[in-house]
Structure formats: structure tokens, C-alpha cells
C-alpha atoms as a PDB file:
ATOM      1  CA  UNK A   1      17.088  -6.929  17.372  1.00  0.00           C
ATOM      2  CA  UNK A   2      14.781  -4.972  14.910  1.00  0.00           C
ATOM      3  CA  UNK A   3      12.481  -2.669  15.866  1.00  0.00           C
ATOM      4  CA  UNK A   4       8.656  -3.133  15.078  1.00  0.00           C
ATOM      5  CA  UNK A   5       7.263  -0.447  13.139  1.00  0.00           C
ATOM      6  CA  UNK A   6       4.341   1.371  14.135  1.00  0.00           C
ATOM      7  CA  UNK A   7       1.995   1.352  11.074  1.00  0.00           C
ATOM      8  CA  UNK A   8      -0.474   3.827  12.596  1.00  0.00           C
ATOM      9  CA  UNK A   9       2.111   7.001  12.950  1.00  0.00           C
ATOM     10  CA  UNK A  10       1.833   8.566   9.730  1.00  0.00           C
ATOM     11  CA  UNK A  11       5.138   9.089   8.382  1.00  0.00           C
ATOM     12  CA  UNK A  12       6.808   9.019   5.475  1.00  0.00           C
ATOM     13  CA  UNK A  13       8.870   5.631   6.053  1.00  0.00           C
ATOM     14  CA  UNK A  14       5.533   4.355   6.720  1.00  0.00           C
ATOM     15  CA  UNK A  15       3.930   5.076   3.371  1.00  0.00           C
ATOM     16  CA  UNK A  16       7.092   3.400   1.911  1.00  0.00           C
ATOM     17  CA  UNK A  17       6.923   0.155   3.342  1.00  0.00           C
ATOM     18  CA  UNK A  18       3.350   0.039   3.234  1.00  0.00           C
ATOM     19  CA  UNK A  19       3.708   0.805  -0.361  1.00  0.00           C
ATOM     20  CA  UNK A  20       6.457  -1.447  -0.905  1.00  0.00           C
ATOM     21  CA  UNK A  21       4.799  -4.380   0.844  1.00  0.00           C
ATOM     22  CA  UNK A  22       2.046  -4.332  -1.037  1.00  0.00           C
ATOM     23  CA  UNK A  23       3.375  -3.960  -4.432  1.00  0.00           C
ATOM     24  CA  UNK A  24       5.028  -7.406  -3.386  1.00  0.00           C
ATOM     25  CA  UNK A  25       2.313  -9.308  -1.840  1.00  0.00           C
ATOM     26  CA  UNK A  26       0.335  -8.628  -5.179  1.00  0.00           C
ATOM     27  CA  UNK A  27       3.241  -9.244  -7.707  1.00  0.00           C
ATOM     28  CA  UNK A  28       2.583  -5.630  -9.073  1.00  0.00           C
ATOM     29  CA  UNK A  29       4.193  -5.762 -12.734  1.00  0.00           C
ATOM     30  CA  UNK A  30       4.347  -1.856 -13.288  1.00  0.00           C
ATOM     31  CA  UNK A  31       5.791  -1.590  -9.777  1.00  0.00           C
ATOM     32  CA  UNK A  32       7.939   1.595 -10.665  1.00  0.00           C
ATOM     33  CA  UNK A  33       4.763   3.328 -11.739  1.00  0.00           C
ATOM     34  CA  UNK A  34       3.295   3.170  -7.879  1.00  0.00           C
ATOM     35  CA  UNK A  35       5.685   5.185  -5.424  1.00  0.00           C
ATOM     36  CA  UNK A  36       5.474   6.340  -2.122  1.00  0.00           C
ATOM     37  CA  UNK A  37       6.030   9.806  -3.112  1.00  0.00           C
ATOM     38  CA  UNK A  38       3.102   9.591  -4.972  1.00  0.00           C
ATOM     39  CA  UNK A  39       1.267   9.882  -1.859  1.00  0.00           C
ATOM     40  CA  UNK A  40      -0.605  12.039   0.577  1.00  0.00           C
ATOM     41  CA  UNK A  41      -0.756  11.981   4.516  1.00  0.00           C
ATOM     42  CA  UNK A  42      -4.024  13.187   4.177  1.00  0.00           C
ATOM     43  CA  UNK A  43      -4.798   9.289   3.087  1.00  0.00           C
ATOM     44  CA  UNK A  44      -2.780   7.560   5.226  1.00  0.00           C
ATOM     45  CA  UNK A  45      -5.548   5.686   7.347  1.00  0.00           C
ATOM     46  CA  UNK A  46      -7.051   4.643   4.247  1.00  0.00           C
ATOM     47  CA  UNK A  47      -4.022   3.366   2.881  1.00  0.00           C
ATOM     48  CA  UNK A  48      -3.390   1.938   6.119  1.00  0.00           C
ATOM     49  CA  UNK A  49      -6.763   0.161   5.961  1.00  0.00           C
ATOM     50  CA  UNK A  50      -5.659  -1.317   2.375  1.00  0.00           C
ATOM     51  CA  UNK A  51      -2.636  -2.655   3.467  1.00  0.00           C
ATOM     52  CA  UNK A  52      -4.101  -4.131   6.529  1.00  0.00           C
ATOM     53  CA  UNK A  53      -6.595  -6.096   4.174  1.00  0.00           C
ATOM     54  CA  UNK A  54      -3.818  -6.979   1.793  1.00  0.00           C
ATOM     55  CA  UNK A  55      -1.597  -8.597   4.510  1.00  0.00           C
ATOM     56  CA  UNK A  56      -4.271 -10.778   6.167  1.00  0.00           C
ATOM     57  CA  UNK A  57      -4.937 -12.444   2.570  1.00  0.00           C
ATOM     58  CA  UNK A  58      -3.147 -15.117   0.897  1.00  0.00           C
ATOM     59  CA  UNK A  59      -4.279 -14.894  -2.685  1.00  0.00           C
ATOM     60  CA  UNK A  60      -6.397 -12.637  -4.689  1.00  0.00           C
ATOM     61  CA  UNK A  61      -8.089 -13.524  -7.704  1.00  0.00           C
ATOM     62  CA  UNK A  62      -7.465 -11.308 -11.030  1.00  0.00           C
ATOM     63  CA  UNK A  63     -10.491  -8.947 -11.061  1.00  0.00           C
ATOM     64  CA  UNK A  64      -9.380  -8.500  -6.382  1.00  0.00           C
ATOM     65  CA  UNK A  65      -5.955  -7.079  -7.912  1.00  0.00           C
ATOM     66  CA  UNK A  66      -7.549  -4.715 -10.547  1.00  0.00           C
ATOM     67  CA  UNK A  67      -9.691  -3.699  -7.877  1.00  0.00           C
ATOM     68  CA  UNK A  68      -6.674  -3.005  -5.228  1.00  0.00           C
ATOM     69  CA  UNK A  69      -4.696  -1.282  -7.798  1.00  0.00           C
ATOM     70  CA  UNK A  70      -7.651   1.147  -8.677  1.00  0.00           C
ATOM     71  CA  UNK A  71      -8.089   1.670  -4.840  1.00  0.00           C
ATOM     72  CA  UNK A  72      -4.409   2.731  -4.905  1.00  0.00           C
ATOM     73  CA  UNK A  73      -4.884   4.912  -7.499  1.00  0.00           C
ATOM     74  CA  UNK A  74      -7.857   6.661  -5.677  1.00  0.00           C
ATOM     75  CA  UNK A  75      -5.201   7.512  -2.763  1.00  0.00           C
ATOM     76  CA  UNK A  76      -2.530   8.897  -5.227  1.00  0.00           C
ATOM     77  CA  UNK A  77      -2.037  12.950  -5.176  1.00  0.00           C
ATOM     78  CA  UNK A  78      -3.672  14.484  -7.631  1.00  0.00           C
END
């Protein structure tokens, strides 16, 4: 039996699979570019908020992607 993860303990497994799973809900082309390294517990609730909005949609029209991938890009350590 798996064990369900627990999305709102920051961690750095966390970031990962939130990471990961959205880079596959939204068919992410440059996928390599986005990683979870790349990012900062400081903006974990935010990027849980993201993902949380990502995973309750089905589809996302062209200009909803741009806009999610800038959003990730906000998060990102600079």
C-alpha cells in the first residue's frame, strides 16, 4: 500500500513531485529547464497554491499555460 503524501509539509520531495506533476499535467516542452532545485521553501505555499489550481483543471487554453509558466518562474530562486 502507498503512502499518501502530505502536500502541505514543506520538503524537498514535495517540491519535486509538485514540480514534476505539473510539468506533466501541462505538457511542458522545455521540461528540463524547470527543476525542483530551482526552488525555494520560502515559496512553497505559493507553489502549493499553483499546483492545487493546476490539478483541479482539465485543460488550459494557450495564453492559461504562458500564464502558469510565468507564475513558475516568479517562484524560481533568484
Amino acid at each position: 500500500m502507498t503512502q499518501k503524501m502530505d502536500l502541505t509539509v514543506k520538503s524537498t520531495e514535495n517540491t519535486a513531485y509538485m514540480i514534476e506533476r505539473i510539468k506533466d499535467k501541462l505538457r511542458i516542452v522545455n521540461a528540463g529547464a524547470i527543476k525542483a532545485a530551482h526552488f525555494d521553501d520560502e515559496m512553497y505555499e505559493e507553489l502549493h497554491d499553483l499546483y492545487t489550481m493546476v490539478m483541479k483543471r482539465e485543460n488550459f487554453s494557450p495564453s492559461e499555460m504562458q500564464a502558469i509558466a510565468e507564475e513558475l518562474g516568479k517562484l524560481r530562486r533568484t
